[in-house]
Protein backbone atom coordinates (compact mmCIF):
# COMPACT_ATOMS: atom_id res chain seq x y z
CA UNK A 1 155.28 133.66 41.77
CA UNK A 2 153.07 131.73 39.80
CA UNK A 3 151.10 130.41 42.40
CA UNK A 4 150.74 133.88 43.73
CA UNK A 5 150.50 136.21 40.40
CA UNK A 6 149.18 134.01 38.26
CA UNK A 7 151.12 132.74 34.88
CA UNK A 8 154.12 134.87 33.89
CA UNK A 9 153.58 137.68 36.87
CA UNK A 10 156.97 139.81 36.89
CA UNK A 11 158.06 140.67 39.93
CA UNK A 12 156.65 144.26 41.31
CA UNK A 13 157.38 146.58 43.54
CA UNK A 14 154.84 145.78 46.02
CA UNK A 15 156.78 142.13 46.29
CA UNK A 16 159.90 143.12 47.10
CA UNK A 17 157.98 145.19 49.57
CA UNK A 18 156.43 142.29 51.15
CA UNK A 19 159.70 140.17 51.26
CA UNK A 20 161.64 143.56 52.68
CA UNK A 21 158.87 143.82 55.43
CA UNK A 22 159.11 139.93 56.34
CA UNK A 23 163.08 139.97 56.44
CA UNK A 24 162.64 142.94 58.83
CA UNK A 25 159.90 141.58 60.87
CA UNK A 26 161.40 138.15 61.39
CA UNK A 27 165.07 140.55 61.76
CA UNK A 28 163.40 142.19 65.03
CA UNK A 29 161.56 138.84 66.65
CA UNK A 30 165.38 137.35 66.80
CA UNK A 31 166.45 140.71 68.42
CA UNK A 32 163.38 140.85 70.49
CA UNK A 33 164.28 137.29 71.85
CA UNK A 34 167.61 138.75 73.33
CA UNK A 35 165.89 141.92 74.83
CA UNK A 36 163.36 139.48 76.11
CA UNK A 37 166.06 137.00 77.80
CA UNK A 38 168.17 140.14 79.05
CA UNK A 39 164.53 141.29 80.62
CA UNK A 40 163.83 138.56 82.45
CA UNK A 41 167.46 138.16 84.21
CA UNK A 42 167.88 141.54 85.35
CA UNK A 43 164.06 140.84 86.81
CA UNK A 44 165.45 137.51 89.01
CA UNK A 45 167.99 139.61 89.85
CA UNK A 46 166.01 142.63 91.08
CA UNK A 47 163.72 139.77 92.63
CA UNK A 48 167.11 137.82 94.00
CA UNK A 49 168.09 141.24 95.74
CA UNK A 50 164.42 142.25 97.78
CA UNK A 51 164.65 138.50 98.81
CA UNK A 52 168.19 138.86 100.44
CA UNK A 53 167.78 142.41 102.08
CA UNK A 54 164.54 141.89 102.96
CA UNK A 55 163.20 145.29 100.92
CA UNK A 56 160.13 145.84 98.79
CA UNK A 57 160.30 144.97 94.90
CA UNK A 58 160.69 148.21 93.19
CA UNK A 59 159.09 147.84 89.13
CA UNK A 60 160.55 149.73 86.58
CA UNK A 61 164.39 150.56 85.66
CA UNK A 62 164.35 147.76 83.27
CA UNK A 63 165.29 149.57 79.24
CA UNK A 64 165.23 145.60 78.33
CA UNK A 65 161.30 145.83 78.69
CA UNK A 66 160.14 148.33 76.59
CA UNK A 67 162.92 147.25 74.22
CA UNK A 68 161.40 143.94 74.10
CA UNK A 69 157.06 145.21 73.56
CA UNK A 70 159.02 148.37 70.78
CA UNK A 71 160.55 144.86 69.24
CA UNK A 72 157.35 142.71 69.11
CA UNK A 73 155.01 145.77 68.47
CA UNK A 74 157.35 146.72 65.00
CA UNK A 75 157.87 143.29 64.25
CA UNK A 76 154.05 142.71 64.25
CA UNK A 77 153.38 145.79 62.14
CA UNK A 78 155.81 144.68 59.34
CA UNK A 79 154.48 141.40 58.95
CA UNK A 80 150.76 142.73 58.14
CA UNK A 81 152.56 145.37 56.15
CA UNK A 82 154.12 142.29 53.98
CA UNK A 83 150.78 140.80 53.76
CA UNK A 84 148.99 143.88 52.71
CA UNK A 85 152.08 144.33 49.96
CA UNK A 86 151.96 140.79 49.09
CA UNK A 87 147.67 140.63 48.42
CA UNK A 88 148.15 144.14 46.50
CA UNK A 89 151.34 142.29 44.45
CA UNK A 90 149.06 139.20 43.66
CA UNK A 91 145.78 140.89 42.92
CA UNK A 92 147.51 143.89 40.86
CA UNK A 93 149.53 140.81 38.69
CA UNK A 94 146.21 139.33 38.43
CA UNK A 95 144.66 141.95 36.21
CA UNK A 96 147.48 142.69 33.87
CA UNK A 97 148.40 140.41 31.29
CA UNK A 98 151.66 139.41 30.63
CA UNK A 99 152.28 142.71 28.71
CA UNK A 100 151.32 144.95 31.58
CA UNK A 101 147.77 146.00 29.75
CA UNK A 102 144.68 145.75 32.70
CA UNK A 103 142.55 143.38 32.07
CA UNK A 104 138.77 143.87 32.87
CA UNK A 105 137.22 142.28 35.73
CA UNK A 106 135.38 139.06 35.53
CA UNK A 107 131.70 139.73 34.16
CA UNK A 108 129.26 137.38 36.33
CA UNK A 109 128.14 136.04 33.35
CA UNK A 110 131.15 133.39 32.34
């Protein structure tokens, strides 16, 4: 925390935001590698089948597909959630000091 908040930052809400959103987002890549592995087998077999009764491959009928893309596509969104909540943790502990009065900006002059 104190390479992220600076000295003595307190942990915020907008951290355990972050680390909610990256538990969730890594949560839903492991699930999204079983959706993705169930995918692809039922594909060979749908593949397997046209090959041995000589019929054209029919797409679609899969729920293991757009599982997998829901998965990735939420997974993705909560990990630049938990950056957004972790830059808005670090620069908000950044201007308050350790008492949790704002501190002014920089001036360009020091």
């Amino acid at each position: 925390m104190d390479k992220i908040g600076g000295v003595g930052a307190a942990v915020s809400g907008f951290l355990l935001g972050s680390w909610l959103c990256f538990g969730a987002a890594i949560s839903l890549n492991i699930v999204s590698y079983f959706t993705g592995g169930e995918d692809v087998q039922r594909e060979i077999k749908k593949i397997d089948n046209c090959l041995l009764t000589s019929s054209a491959y029919k797409s679609g009928g899969n729920p293991f597909r757009g599982a997998t893309q829901a998965l990735n596509i939420a997974a993705l969104v909560l990990y630049l959630s938990g950056v957004l909540l972790l830059t808005t943790h670090a620069y908000t502990s950044t201007r308050a000091d350790p008492n949790g009065n704002s501190t002014a900006a920089p001036s360009p002059d020091t």
